[in-house]
Protein backbone atom coordinates (compact mmCIF):
# COMPACT_ATOMS: atom_id res chain seq x y z
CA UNK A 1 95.79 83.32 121.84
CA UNK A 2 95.78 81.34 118.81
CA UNK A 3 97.82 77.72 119.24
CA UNK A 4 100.09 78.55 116.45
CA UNK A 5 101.73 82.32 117.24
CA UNK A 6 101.21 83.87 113.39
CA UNK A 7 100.67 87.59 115.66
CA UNK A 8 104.54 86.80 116.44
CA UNK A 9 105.08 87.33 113.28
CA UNK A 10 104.13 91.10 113.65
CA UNK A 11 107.55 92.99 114.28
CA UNK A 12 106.49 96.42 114.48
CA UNK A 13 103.70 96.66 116.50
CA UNK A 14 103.08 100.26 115.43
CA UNK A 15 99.86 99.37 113.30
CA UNK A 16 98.29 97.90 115.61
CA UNK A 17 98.22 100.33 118.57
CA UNK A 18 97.24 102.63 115.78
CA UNK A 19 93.92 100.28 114.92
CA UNK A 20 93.00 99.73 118.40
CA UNK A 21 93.48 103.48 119.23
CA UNK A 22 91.10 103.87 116.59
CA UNK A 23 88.66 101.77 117.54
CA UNK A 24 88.49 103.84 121.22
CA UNK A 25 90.40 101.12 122.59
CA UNK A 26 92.96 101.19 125.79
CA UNK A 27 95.60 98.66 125.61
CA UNK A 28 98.32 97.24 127.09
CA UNK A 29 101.97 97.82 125.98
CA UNK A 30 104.82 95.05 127.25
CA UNK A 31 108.55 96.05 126.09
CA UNK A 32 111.72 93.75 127.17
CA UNK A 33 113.66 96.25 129.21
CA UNK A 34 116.42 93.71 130.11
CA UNK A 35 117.16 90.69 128.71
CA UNK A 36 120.36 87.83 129.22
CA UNK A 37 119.64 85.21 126.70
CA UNK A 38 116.48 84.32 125.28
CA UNK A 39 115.32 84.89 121.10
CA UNK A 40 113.96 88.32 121.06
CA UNK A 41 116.60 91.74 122.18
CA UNK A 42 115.52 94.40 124.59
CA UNK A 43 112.89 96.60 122.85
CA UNK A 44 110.91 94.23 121.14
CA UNK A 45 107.65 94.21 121.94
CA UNK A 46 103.74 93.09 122.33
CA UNK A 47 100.35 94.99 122.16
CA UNK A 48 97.53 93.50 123.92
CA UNK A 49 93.47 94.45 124.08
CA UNK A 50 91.03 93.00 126.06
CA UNK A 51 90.26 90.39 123.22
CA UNK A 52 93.63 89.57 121.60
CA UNK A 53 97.70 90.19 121.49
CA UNK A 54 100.41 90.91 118.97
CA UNK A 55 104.23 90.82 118.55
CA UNK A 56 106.32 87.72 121.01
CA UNK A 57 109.03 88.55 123.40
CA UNK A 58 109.69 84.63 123.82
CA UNK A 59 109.57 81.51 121.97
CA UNK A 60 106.08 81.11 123.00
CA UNK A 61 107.03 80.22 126.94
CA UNK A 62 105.42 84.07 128.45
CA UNK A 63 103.16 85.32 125.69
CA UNK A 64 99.81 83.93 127.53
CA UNK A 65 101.32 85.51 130.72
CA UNK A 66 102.21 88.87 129.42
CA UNK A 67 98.72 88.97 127.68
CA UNK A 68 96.88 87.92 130.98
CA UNK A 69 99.17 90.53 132.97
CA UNK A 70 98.39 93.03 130.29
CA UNK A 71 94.59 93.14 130.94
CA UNK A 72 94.90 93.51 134.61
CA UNK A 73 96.80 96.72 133.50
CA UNK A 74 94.22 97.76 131.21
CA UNK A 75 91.66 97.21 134.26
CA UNK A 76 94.06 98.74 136.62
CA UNK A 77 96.20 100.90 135.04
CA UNK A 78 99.19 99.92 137.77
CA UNK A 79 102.08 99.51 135.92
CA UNK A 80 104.10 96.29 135.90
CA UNK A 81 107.66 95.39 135.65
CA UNK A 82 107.45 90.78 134.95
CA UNK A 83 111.02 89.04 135.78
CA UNK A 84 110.61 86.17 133.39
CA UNK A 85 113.67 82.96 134.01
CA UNK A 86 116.45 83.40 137.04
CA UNK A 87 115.10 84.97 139.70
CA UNK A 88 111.59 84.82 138.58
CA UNK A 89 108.85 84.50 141.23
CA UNK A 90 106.64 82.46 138.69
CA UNK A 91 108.10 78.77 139.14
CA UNK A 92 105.69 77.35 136.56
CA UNK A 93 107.26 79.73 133.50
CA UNK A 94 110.41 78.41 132.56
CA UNK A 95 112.43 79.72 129.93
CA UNK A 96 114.48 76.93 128.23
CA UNK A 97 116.97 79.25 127.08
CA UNK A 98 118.31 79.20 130.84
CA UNK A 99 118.36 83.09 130.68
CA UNK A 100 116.60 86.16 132.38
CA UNK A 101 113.62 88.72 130.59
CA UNK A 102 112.24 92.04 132.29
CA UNK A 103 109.12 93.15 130.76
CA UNK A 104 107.25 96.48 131.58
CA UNK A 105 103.65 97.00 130.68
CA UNK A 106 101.98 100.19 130.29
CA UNK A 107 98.44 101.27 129.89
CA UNK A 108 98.16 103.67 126.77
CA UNK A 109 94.68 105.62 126.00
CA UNK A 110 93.60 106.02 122.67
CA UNK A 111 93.50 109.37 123.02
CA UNK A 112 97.48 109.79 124.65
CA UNK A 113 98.98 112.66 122.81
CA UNK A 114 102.36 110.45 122.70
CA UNK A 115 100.70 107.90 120.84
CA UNK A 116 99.38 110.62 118.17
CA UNK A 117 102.70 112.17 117.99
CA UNK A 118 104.07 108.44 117.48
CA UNK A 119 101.28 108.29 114.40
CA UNK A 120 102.03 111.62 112.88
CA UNK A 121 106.04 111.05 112.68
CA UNK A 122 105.18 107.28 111.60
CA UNK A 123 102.74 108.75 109.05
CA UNK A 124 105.80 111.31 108.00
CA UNK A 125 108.39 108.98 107.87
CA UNK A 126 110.29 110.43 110.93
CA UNK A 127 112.39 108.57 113.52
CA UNK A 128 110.87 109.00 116.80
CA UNK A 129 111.68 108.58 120.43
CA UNK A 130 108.81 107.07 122.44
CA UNK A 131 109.93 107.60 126.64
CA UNK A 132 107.70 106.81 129.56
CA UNK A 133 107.46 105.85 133.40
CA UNK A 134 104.79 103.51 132.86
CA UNK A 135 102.33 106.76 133.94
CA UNK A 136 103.55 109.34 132.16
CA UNK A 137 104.72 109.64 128.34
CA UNK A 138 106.02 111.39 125.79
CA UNK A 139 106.55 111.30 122.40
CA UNK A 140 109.67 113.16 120.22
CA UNK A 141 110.65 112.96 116.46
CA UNK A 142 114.34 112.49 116.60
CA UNK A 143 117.08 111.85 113.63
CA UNK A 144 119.95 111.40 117.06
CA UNK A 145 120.16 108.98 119.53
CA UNK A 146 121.19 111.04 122.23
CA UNK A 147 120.02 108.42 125.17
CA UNK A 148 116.91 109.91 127.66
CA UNK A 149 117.57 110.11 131.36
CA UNK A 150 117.34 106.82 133.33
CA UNK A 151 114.34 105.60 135.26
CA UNK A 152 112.28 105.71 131.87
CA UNK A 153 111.12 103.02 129.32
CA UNK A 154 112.65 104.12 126.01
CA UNK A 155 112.04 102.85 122.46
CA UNK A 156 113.21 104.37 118.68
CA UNK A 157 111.26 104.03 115.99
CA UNK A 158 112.25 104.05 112.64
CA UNK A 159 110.57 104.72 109.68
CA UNK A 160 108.93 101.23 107.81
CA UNK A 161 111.41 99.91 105.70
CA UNK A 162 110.40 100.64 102.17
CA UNK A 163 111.56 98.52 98.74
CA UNK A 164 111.50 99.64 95.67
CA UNK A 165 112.04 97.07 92.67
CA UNK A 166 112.39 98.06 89.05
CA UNK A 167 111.47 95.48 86.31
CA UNK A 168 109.48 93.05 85.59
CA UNK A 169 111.29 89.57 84.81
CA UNK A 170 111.48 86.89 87.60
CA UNK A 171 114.01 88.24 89.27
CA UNK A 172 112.26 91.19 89.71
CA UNK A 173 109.28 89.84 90.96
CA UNK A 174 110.86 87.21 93.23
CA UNK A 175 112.40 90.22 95.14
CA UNK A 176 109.03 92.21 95.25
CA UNK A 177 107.15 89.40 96.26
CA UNK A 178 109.82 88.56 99.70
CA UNK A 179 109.93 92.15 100.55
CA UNK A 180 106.39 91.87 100.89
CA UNK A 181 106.12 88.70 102.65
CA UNK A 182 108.64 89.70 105.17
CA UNK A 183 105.97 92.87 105.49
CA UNK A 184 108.08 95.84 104.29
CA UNK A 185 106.00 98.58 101.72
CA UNK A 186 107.03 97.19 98.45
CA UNK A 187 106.53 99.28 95.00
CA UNK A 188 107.32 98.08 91.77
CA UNK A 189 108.19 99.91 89.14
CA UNK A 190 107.53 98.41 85.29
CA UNK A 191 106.97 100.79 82.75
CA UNK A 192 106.83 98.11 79.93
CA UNK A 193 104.66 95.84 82.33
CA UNK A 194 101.40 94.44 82.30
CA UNK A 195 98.52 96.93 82.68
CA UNK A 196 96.71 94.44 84.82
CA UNK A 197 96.66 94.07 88.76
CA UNK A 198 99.43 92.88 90.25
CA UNK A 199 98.62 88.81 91.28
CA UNK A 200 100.20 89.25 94.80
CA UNK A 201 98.77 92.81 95.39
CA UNK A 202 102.31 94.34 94.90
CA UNK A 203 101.32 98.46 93.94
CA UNK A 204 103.05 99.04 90.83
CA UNK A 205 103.53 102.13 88.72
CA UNK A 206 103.88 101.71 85.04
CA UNK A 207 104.91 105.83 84.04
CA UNK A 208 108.07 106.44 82.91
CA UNK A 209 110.89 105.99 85.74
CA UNK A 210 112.10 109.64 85.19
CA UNK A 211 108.32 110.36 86.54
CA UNK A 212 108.10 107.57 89.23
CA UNK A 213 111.55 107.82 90.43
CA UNK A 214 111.59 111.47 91.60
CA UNK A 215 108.01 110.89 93.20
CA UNK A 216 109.13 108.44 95.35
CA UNK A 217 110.83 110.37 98.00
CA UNK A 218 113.98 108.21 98.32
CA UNK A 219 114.94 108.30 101.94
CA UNK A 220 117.65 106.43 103.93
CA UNK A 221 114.63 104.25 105.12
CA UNK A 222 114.57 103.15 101.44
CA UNK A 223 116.26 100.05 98.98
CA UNK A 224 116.18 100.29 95.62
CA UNK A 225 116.84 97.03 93.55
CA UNK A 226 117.02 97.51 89.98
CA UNK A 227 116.70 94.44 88.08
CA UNK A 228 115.74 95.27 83.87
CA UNK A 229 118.73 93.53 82.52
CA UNK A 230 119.39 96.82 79.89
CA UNK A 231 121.86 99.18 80.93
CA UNK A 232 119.91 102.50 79.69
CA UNK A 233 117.32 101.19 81.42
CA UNK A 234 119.14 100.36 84.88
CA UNK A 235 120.79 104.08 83.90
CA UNK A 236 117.59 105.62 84.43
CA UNK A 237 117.09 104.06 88.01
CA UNK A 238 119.87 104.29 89.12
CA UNK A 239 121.03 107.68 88.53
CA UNK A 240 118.08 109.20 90.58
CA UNK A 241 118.32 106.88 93.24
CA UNK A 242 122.43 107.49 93.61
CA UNK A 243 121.79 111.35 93.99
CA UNK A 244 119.21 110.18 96.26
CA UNK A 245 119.38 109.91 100.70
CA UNK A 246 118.07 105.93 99.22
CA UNK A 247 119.97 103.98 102.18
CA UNK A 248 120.90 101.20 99.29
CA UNK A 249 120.96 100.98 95.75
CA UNK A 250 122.11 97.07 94.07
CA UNK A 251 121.58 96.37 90.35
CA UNK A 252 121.54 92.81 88.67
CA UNK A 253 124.15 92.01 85.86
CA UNK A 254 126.85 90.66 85.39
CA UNK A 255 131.01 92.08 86.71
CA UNK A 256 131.81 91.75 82.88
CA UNK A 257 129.98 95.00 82.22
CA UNK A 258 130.45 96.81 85.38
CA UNK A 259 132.62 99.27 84.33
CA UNK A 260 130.26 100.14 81.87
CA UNK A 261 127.81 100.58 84.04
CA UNK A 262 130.01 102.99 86.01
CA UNK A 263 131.06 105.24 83.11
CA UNK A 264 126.91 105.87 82.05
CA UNK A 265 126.82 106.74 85.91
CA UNK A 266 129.67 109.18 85.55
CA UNK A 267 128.18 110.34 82.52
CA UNK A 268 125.25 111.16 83.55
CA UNK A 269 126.75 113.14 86.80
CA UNK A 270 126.60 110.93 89.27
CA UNK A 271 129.78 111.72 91.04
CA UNK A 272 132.28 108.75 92.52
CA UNK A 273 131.48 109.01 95.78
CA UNK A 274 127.80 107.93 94.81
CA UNK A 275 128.53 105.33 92.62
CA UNK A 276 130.52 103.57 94.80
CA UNK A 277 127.12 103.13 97.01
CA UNK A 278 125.98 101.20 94.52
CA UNK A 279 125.80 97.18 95.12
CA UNK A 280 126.76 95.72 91.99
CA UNK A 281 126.11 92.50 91.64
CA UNK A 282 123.28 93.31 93.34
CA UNK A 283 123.02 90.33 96.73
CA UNK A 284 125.08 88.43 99.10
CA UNK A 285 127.08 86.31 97.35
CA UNK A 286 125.47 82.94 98.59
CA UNK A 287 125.35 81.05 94.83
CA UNK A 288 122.64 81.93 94.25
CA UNK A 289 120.50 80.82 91.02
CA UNK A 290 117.05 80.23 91.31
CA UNK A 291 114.71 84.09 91.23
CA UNK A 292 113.98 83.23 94.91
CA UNK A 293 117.29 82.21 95.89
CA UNK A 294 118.49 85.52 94.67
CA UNK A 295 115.82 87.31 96.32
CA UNK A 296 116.93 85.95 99.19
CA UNK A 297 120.29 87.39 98.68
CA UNK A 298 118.97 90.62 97.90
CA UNK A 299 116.85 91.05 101.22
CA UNK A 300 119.26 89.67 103.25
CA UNK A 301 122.10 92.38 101.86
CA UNK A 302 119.46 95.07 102.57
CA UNK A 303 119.31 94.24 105.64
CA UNK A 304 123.25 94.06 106.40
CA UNK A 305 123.52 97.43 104.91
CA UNK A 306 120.67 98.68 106.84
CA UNK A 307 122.75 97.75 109.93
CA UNK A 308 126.21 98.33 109.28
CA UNK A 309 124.98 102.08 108.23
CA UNK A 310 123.12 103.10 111.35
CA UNK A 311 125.56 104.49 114.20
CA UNK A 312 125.53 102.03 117.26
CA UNK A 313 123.98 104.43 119.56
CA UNK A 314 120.80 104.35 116.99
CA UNK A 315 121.39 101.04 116.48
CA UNK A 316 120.70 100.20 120.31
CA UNK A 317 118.12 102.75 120.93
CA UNK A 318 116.24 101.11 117.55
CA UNK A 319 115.97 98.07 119.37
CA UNK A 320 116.21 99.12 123.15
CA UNK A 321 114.82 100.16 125.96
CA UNK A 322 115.82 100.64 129.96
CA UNK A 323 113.84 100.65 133.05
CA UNK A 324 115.34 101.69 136.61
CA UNK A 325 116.42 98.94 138.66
């Protein structure tokens, strides 16, 4: 493993059992099935090949272990439950934290027909319910969270969060470019933007929003920030994406003309319900001034909303998983 831990940085793990699926490849997946203390919850998560890991379930203090224990699956195909911390057998891993991790390790073939039920609902944007004994698996799109039977490994997966930004001023492109940073699908939308690429790679569509808007696909899964600073403009954004399933909607502008804003809405037959969805000013309110300081507003309301909406039990299972003791 590389010194500094940039495959950490790699929350959903998804893409990558995808890739080395692809490439014929069996490999090794760990998942934190118990956890008291420590940085990372139950459920997160770490791929590992014969040649290289992704994802952390520490601050760096089992990573090296887990990946060495994962190739003796691969090789094996035993599975194997690790007690990281108190009550650990492996004296020379501390955890500084003081707490306690479980982690469970499963061979998966590139050919398992979970892990190609796992693609297709990832590829549809579809929650799904991945469940196995560290043998056996299975695979099931779910929108619930009814919980599986113990004695299983169980892990939700979400669709990838997707942003959508509208404009093309500093703002704008401040929020595109941390969305994308922070590795969600960004799209911008800038119908009087440049025609050229955009610089960071961002995709952008430059039609008309009343085109782009309804071929998005809004889905709970998916923010929209709209940030053109002209209110027949924002009107056109908005409207779609507040008759929309879009799990948030935030404009910039000022309070002074919010009730403005609401009566185009209401105009346009958006009904009250809908409108009050809408985040307006768009962000945390942190002071924010600087484009990137607001962007950093903006994703970090996203995110609040994101959690405050989904129902604990999905909320759990989204970030969960259970072995038998």
């Amino acid at each position: 493993m590389n010194d500094w831990l940039f495959s950490g940085l790699e929350d959903d793990i998804r893409p990558r059992m995808f890739a080395a699926a692809d490439e014929g490849l069996s490999f090794a997946l760990a998942t934190i099935v118990a956890a008291d203390g420590g940085p990372r919850p139950v459920g997160a998560q770490m791929v590992v090949t014969e040649t290289d890991s992704w994802g952390f379930l520490s601050g760096g203090c089992i990573e090296s272990d887990v990946a060495r224990n994962g190739r003796e699956v691969i090789r094996d195909g035993r599975v194997r439950t690790l007690i990281y911390g108190k009550g650990s057998p492996f004296i020379d891993i501390r955890l500084p934290c003081g707490g306690r991790i479980e982690v469970a390790i499963e061979r998966v073939e590139p050919g398992d027909p979970a892990l190609e039920e796992l693609r297709r609902c990832t590829a549809g944007r579809r929650s799904a319910i991945w469940v196995s004994d560290g043998t056996n698996r299975r695979c099931e799109a779910r929108e619930d969270s009814a919980p599986f039977a113990d004695g299983t490994i169980s892990r939700r997966y979400d669709p990838e969060q997707r942003l959508v930004v509208v404009g093309t001023d500093p703002f704008a492109m401040a929020i595109a470019g941390l969305g994308k940073t922070i590795g969600w699908q960004t799209i911008l939308l800038s119908p009087f933007g440049p025609s050229t690429g955009h610089p960071w790679g961002i995709s952008h569509d430059r039609r008309p929003l009343r085109e782009s808007m309804k071929d998005l696909g809004l889905d709970r899964w998916t923010a929209v920030a709209v940030a053109t600073h002209d209110l027949e403009i924002d009107q056109e954004a908005l409207a779609p994406a507040l008759h929309s399933r879009a799990g948030y909607v935030g404009v910039l502008g000022s309070r002074r003309k919010l009730d403005q804003r609401r009566a185009g809405l209401r105009d346009a037959g958006v009904g009250e319900a809908d409108i009050d969805r809408l985040h307006a000013p768009i962000g945390l309110t942190i002071d924010a001034h600087s484009p990137w300081e607001v962007a950093v507003s903006v994703i970090a309301e996203i995110i609040e909303s994101g959690r405050q909406s989904m129902p604990a039990q999905a909320r759990e299972m989204t970030q969960g998983a259970h072995v038998a003791a």
